[in-house]
PDB file of N, CA and C in Angstrom:
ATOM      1  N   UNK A   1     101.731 151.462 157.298  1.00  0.00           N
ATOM      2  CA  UNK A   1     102.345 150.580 158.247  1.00  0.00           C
ATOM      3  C   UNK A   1     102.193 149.123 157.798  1.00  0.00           C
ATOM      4  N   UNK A   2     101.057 148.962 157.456  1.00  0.00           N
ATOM      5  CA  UNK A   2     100.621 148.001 156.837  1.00  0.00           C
ATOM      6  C   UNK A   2     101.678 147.067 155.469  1.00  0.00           C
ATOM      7  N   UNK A   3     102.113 147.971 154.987  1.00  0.00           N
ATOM      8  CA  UNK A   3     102.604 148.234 153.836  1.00  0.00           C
ATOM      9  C   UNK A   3     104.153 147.588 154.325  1.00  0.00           C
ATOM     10  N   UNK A   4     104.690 148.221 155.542  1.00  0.00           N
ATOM     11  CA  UNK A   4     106.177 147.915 155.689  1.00  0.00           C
ATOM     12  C   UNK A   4     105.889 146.868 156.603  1.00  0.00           C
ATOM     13  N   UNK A   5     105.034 146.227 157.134  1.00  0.00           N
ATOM     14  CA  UNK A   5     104.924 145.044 157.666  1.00  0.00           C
ATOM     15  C   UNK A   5     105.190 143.847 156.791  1.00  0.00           C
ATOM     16  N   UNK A   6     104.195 144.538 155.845  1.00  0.00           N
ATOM     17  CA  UNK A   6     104.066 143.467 154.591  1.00  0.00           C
ATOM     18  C   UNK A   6     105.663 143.159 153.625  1.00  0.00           C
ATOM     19  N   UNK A   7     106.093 143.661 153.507  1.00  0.00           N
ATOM     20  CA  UNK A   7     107.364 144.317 152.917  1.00  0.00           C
ATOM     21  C   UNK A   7     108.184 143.298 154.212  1.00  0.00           C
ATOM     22  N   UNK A   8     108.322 143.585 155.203  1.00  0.00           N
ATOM     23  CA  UNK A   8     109.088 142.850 156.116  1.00  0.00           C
ATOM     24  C   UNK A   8     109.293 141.406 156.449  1.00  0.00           C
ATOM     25  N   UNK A   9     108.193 141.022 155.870  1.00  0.00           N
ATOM     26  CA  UNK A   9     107.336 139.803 155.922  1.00  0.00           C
ATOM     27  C   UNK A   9     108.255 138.836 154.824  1.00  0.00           C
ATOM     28  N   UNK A  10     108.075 139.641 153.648  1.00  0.00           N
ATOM     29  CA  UNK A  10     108.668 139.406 152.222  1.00  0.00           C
ATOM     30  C   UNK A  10     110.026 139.171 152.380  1.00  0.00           C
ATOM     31  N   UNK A  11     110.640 140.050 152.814  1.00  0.00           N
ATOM     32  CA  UNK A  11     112.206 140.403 153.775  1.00  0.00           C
ATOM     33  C   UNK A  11     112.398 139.032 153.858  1.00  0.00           C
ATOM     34  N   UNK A  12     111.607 138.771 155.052  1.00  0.00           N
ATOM     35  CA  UNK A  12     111.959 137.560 156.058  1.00  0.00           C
ATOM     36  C   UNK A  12     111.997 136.174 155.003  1.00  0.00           C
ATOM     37  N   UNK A  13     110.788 135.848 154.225  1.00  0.00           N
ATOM     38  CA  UNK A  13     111.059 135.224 153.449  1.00  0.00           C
ATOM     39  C   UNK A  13     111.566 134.730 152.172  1.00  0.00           C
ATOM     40  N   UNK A  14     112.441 136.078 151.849  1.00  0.00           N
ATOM     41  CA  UNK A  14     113.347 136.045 151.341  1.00  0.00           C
ATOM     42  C   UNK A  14     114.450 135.464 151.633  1.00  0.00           C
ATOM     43  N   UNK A  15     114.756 135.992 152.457  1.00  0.00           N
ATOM     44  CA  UNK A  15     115.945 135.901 153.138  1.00  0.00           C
ATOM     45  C   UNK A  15     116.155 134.502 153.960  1.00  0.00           C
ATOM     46  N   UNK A  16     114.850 133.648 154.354  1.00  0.00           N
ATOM     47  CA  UNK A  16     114.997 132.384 154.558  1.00  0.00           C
ATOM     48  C   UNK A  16     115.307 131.562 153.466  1.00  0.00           C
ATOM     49  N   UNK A  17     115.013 131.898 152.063  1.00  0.00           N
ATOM     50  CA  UNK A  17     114.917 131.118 151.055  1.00  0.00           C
ATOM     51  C   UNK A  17     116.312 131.617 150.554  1.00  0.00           C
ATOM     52  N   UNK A  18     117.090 132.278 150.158  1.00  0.00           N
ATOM     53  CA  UNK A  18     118.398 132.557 149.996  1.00  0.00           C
ATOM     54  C   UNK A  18     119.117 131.711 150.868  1.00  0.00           C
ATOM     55  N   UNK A  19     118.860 131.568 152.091  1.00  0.00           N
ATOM     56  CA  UNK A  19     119.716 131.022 153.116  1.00  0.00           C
ATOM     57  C   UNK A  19     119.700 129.434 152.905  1.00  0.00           C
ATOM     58  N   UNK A  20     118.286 128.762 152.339  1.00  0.00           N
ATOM     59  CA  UNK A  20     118.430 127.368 152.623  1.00  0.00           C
ATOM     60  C   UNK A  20     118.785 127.560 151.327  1.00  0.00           C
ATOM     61  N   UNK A  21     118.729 127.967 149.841  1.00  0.00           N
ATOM     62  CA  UNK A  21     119.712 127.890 148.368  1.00  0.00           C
ATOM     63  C   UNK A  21     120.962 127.984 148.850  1.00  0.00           C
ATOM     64  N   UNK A  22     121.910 128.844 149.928  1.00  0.00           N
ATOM     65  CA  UNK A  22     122.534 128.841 150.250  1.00  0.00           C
ATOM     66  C   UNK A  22     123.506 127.686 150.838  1.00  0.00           C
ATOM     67  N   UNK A  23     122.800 126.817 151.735  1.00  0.00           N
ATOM     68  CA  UNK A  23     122.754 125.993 152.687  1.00  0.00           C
ATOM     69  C   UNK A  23     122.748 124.346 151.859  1.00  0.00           C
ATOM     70  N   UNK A  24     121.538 124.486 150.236  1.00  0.00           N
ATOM     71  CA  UNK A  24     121.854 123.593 149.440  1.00  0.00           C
ATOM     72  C   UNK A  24     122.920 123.748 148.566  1.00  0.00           C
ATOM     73  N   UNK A  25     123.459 125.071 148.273  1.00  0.00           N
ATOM     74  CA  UNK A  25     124.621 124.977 147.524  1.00  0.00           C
ATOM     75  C   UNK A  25     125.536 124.803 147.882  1.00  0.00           C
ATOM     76  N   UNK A  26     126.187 125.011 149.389  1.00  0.00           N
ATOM     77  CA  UNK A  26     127.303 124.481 150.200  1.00  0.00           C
ATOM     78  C   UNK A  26     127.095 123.354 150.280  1.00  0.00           C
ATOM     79  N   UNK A  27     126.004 122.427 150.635  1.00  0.00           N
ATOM     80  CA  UNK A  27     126.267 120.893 150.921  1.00  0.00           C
ATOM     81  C   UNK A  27     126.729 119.927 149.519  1.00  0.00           C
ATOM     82  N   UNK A  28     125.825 120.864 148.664  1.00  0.00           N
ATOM     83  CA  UNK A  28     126.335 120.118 147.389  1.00  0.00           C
ATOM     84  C   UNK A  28     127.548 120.234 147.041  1.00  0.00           C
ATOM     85  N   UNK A  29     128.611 121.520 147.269  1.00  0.00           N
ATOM     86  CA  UNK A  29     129.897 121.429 146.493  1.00  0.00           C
ATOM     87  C   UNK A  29     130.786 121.062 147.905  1.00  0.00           C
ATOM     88  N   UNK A  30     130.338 120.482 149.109  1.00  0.00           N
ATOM     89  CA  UNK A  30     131.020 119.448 150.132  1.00  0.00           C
ATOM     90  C   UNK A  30     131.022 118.476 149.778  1.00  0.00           C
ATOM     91  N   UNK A  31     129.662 118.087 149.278  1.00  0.00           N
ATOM     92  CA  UNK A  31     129.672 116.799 148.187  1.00  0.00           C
ATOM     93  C   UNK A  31     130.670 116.426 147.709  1.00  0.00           C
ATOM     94  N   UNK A  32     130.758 117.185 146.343  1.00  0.00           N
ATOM     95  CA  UNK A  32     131.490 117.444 145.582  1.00  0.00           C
ATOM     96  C   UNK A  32     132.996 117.101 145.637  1.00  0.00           C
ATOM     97  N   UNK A  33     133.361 118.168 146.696  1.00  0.00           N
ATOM     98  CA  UNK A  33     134.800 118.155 147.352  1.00  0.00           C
ATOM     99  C   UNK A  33     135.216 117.053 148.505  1.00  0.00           C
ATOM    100  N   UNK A  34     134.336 116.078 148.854  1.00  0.00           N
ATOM    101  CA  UNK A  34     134.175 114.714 149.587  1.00  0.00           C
ATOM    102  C   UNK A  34     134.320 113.913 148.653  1.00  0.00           C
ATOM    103  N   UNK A  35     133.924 113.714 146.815  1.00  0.00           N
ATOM    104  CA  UNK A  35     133.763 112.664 146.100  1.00  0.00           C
ATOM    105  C   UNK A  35     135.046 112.787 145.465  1.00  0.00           C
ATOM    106  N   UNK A  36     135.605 114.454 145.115  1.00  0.00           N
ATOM    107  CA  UNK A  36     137.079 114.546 144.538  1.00  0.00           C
ATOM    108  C   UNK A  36     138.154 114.079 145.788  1.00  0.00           C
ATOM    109  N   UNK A  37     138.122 114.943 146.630  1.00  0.00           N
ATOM    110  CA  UNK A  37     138.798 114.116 147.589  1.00  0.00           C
ATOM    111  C   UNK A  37     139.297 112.806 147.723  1.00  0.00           C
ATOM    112  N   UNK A  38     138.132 112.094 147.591  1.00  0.00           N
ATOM    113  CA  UNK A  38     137.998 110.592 148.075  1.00  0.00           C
ATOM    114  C   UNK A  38     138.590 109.867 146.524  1.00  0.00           C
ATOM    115  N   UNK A  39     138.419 110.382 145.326  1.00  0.00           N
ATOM    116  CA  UNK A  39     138.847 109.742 143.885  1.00  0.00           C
ATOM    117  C   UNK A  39     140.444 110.046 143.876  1.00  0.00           C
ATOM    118  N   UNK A  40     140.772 111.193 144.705  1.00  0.00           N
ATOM    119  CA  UNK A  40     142.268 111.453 144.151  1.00  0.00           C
ATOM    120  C   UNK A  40     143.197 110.693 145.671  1.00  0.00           C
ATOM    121  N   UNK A  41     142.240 110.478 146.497  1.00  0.00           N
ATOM    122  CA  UNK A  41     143.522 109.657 147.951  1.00  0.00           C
ATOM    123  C   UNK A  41     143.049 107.895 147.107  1.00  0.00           C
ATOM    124  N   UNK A  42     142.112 107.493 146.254  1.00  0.00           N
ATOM    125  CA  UNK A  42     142.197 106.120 145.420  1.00  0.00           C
ATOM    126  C   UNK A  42     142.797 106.048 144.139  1.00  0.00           C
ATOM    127  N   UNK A  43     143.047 107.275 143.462  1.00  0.00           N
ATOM    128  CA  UNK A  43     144.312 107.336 142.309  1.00  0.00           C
ATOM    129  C   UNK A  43     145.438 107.406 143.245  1.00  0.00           C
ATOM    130  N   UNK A  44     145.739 108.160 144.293  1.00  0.00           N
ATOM    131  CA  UNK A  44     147.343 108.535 144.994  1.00  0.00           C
ATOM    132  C   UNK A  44     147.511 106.937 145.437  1.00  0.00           C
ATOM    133  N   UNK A  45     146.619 106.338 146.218  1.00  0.00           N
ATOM    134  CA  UNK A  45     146.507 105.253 146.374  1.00  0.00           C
ATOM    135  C   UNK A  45     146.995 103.892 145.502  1.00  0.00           C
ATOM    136  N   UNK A  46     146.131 104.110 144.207  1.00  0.00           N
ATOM    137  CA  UNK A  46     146.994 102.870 143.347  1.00  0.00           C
ATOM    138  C   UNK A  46     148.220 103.410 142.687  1.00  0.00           C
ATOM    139  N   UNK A  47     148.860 104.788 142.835  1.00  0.00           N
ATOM    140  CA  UNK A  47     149.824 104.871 142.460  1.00  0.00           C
ATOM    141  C   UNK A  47     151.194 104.750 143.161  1.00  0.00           C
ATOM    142  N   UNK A  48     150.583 104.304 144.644  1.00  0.00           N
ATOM    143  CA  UNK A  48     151.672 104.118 145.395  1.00  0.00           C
ATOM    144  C   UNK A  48     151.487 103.022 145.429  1.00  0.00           C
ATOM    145  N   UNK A  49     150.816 101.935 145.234  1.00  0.00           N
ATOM    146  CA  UNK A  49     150.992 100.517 145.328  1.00  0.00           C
ATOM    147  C   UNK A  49     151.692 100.008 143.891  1.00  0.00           C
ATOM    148  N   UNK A  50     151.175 100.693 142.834  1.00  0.00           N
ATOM    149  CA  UNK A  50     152.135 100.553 141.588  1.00  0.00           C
ATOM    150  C   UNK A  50     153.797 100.929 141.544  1.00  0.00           C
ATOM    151  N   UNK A  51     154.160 102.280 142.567  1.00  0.00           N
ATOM    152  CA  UNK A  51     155.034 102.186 142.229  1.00  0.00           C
ATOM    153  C   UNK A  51     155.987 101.174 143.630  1.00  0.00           C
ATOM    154  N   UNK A  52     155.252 101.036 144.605  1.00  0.00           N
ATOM    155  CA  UNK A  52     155.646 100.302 145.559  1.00  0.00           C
ATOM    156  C   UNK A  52     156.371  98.464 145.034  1.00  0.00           C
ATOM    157  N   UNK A  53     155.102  97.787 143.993  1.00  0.00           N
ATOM    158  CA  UNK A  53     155.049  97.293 143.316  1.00  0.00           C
ATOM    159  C   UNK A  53     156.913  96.858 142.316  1.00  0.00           C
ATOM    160  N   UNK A  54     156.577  97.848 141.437  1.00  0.00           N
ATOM    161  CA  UNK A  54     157.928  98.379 140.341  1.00  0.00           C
ATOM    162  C   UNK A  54     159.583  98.507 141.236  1.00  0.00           C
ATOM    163  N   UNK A  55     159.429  99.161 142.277  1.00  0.00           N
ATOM    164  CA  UNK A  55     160.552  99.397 143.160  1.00  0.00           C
ATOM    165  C   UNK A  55     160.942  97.941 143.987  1.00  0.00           C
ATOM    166  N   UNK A  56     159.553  96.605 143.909  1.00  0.00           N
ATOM    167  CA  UNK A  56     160.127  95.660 144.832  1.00  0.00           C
ATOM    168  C   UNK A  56     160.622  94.603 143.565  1.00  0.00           C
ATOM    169  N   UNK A  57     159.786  94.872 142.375  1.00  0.00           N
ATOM    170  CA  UNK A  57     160.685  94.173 141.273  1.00  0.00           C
ATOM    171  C   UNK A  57     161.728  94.376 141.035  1.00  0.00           C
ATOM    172  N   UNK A  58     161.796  95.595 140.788  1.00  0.00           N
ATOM    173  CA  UNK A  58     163.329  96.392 140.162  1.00  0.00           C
ATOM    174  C   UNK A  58     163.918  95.762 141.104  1.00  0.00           C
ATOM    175  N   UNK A  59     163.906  95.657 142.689  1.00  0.00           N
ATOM    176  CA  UNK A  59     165.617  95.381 143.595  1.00  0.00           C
ATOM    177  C   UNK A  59     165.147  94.069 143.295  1.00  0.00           C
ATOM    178  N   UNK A  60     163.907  92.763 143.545  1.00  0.00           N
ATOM    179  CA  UNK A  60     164.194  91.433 142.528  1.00  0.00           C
ATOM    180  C   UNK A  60     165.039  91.197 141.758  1.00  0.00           C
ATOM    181  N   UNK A  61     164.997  91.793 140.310  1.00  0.00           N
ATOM    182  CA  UNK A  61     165.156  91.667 139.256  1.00  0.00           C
ATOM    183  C   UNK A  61     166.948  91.995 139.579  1.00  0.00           C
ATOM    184  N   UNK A  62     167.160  93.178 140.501  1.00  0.00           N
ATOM    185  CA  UNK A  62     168.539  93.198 140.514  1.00  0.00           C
ATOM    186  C   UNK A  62     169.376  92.329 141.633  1.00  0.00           C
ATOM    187  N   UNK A  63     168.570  91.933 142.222  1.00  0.00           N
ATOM    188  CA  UNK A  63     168.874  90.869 143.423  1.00  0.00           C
ATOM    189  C   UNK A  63     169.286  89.329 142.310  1.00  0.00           C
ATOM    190  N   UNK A  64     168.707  89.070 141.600  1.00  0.00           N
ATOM    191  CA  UNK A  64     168.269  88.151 140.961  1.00  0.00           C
ATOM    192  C   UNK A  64     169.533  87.929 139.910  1.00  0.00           C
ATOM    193  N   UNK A  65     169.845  89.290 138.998  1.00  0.00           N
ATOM    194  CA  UNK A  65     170.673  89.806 138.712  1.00  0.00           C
ATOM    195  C   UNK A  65     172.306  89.721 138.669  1.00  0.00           C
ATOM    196  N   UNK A  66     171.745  89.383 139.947  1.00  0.00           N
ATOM    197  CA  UNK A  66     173.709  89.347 140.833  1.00  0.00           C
ATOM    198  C   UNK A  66     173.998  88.133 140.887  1.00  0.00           C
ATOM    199  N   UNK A  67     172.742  87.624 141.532  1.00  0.00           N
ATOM    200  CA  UNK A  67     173.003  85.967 141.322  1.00  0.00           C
ATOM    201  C   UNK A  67     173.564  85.178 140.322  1.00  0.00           C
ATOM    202  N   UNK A  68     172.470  85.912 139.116  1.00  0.00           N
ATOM    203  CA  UNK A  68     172.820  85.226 138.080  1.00  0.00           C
ATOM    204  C   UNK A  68     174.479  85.325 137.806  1.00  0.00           C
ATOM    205  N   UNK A  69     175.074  86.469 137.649  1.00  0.00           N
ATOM    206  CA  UNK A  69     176.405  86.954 137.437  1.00  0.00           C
ATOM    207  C   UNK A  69     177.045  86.098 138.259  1.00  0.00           C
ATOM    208  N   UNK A  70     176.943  86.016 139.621  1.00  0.00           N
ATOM    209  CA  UNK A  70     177.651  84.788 140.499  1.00  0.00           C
ATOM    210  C   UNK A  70     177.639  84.159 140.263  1.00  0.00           C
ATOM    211  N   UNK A  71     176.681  82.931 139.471  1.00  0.00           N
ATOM    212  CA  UNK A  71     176.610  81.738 138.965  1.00  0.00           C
ATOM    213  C   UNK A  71     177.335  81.567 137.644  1.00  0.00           C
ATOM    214  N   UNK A  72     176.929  82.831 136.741  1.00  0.00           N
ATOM    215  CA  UNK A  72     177.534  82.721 135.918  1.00  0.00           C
ATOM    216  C   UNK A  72     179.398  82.357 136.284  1.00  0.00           C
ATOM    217  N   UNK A  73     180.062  83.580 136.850  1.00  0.00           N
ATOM    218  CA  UNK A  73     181.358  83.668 136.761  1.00  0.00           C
ATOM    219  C   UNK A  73     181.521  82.035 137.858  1.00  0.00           C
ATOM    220  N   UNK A  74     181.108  81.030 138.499  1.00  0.00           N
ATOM    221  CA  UNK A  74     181.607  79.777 138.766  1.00  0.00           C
ATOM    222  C   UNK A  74     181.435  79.240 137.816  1.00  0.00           C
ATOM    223  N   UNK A  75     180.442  78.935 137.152  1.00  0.00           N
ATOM    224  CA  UNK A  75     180.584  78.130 136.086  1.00  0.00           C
ATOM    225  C   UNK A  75     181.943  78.374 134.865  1.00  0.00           C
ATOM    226  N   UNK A  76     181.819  79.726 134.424  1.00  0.00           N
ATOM    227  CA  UNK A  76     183.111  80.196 133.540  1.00  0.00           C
ATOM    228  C   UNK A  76     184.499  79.556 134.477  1.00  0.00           C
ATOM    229  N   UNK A  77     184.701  79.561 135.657  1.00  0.00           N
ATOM    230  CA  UNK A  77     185.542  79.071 136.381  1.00  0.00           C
ATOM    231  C   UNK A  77     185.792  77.505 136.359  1.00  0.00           C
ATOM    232  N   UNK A  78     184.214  77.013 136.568  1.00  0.00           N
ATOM    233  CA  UNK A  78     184.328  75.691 136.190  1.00  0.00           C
ATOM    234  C   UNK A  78     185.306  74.720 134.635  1.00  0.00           C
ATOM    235  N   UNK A  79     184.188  75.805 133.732  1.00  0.00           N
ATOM    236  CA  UNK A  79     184.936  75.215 132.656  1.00  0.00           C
ATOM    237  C   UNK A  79     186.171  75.563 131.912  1.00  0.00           C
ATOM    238  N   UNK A  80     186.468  76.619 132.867  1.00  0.00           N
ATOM    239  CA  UNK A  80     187.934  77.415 132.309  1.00  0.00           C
ATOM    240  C   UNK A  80     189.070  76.132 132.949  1.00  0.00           C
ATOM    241  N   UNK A  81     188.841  75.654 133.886  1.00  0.00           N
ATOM    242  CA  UNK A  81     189.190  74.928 135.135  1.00  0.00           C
ATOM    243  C   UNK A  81     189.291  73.132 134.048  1.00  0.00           C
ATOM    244  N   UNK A  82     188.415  72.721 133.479  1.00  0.00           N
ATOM    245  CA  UNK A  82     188.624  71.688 133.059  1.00  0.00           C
ATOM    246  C   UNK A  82     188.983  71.709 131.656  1.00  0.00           C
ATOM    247  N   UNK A  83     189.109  72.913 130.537  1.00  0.00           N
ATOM    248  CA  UNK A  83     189.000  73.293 129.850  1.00  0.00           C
ATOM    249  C   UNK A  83     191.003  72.781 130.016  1.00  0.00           C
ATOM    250  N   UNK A  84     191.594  73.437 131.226  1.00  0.00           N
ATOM    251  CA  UNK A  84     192.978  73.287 131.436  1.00  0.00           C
ATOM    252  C   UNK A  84     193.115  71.942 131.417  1.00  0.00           C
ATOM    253  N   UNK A  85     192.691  71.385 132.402  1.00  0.00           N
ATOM    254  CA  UNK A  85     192.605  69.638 132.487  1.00  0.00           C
ATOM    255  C   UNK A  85     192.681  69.118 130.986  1.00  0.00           C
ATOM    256  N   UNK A  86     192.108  69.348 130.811  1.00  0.00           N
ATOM    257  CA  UNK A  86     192.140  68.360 129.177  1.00  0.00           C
ATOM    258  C   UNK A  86     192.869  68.855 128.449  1.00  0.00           C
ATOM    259  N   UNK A  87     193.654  70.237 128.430  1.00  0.00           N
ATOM    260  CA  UNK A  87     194.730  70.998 127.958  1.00  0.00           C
ATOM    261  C   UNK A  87     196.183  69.979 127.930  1.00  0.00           C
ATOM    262  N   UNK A  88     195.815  69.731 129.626  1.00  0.00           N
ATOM    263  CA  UNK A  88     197.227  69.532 130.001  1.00  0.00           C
ATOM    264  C   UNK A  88     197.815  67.835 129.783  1.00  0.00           C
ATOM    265  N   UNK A  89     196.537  66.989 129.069  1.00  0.00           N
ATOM    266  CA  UNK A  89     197.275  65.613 128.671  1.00  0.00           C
ATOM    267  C   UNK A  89     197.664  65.650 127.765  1.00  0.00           C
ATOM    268  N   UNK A  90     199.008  64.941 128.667  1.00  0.00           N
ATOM    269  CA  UNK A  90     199.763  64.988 127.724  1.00  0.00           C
ATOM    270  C   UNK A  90     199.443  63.854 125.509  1.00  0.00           C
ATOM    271  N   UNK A  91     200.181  64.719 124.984  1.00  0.00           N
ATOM    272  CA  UNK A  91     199.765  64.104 123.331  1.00  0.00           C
ATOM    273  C   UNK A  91     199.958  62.659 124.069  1.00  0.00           C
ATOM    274  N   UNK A  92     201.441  61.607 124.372  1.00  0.00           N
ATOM    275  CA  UNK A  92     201.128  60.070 124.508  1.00  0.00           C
ATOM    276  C   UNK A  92     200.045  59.627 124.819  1.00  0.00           C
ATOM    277  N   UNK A  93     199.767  60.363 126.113  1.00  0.00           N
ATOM    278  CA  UNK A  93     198.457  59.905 126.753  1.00  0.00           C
ATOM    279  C   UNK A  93     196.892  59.671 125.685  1.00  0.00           C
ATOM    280  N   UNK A  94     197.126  60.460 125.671  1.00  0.00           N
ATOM    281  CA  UNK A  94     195.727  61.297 124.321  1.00  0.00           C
ATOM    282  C   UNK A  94     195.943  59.836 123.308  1.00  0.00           C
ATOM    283  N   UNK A  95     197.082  59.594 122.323  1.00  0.00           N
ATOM    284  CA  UNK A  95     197.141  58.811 121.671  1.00  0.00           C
ATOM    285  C   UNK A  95     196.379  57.324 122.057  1.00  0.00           C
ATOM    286  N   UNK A  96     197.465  57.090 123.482  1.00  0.00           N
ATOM    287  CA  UNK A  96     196.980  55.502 124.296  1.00  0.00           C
ATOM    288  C   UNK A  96     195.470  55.487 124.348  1.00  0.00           C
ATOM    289  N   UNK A  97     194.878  56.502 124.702  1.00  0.00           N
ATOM    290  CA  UNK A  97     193.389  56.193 125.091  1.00  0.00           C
ATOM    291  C   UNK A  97     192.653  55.973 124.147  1.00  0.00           C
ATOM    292  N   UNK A  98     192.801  56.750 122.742  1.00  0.00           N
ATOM    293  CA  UNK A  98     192.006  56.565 121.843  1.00  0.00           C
ATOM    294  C   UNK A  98     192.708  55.876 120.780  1.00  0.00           C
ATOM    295  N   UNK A  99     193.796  55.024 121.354  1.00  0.00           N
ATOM    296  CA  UNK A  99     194.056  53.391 120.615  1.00  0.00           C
ATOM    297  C   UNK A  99     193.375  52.054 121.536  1.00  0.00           C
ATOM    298  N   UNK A 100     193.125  52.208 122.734  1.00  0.00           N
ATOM    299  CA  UNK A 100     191.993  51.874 123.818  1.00  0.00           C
ATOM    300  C   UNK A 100     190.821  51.980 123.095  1.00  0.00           C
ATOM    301  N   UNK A 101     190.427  53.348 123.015  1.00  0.00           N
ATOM    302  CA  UNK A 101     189.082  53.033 122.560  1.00  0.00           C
ATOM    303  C   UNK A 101     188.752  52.706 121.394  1.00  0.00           C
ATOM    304  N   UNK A 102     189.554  52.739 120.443  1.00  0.00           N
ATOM    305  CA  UNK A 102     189.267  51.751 119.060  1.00  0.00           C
ATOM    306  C   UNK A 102     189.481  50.879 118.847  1.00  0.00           C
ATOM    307  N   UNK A 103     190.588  50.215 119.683  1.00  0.00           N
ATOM    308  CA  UNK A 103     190.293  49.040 119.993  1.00  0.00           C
ATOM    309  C   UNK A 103     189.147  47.935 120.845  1.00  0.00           C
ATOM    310  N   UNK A 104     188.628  49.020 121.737  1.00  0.00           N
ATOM    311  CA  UNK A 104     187.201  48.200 122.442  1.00  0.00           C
ATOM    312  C   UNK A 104     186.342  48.462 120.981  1.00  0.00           C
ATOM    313  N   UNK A 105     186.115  49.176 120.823  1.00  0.00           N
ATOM    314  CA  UNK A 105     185.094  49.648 119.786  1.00  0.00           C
ATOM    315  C   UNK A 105     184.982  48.349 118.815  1.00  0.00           C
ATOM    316  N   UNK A 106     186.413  48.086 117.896  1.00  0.00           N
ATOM    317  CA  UNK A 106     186.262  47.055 116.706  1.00  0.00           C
ATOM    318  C   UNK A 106     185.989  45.566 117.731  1.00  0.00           C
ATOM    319  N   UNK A 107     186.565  45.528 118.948  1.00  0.00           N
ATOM    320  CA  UNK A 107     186.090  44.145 119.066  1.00  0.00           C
ATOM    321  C   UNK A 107     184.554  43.887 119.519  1.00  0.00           C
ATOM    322  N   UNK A 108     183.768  45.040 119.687  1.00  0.00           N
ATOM    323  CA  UNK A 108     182.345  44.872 119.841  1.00  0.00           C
ATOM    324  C   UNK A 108     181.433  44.649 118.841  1.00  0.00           C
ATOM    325  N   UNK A 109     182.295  44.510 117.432  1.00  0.00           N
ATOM    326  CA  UNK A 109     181.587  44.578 116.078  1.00  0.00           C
ATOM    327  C   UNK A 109     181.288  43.611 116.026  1.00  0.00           C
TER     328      UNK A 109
END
């Protein structure tokens, strides 16, 4: 009797000591799965601010883009525009002015 007391005894403390190895090996791989957790929502994290980031340049850059093209095509307008102007004087004219201006010119010598 003695014998299966003793034996029972052993049981018991067995079986407490399995339970708290038990009890340390679950807390540790909660750990674990709390520290991965927490590393992959701070990678998901800077990868949504990176691409948050990239997506507010990109419409910038194409905002920016358009502008430029708008500015561009007034200006092409501009100088297409005076480009005619100076087309359209007439040769006399053209002649008179730059007998005008060579004439101011030599009397400043």
């Amino acid at each position: 009797m003695n014998k299966i007391l003793s034996l029972g005894g052993r049981l018991n403390k067995l079986i407490e000591r399995t339970e708290e190895e038990a009890e340390e090996i679950i807390a540790r791989a909660q750990s674990e799965a709390d520290e991965i957790v927490s590393t992959a929502q701070s990678v998901a994290k800077q990868m949504l601010q990176r691409a948050q980031r990239r997506s507010g340049l990109n419409e910038f850059l194409k905002e920016a883009e358009e502008e430029a093209k708008v500015e561009a095509k007034k200006v092409l307008q501009d100088y297409t525009k005076r480009a005619e102007e100076i087309r359209s004087i007439q040769d006399s004219e053209l002649r008179e002015t730059s007998k005008i201006l060579v004439k101011e010119v030599m009397s400043h010598e």
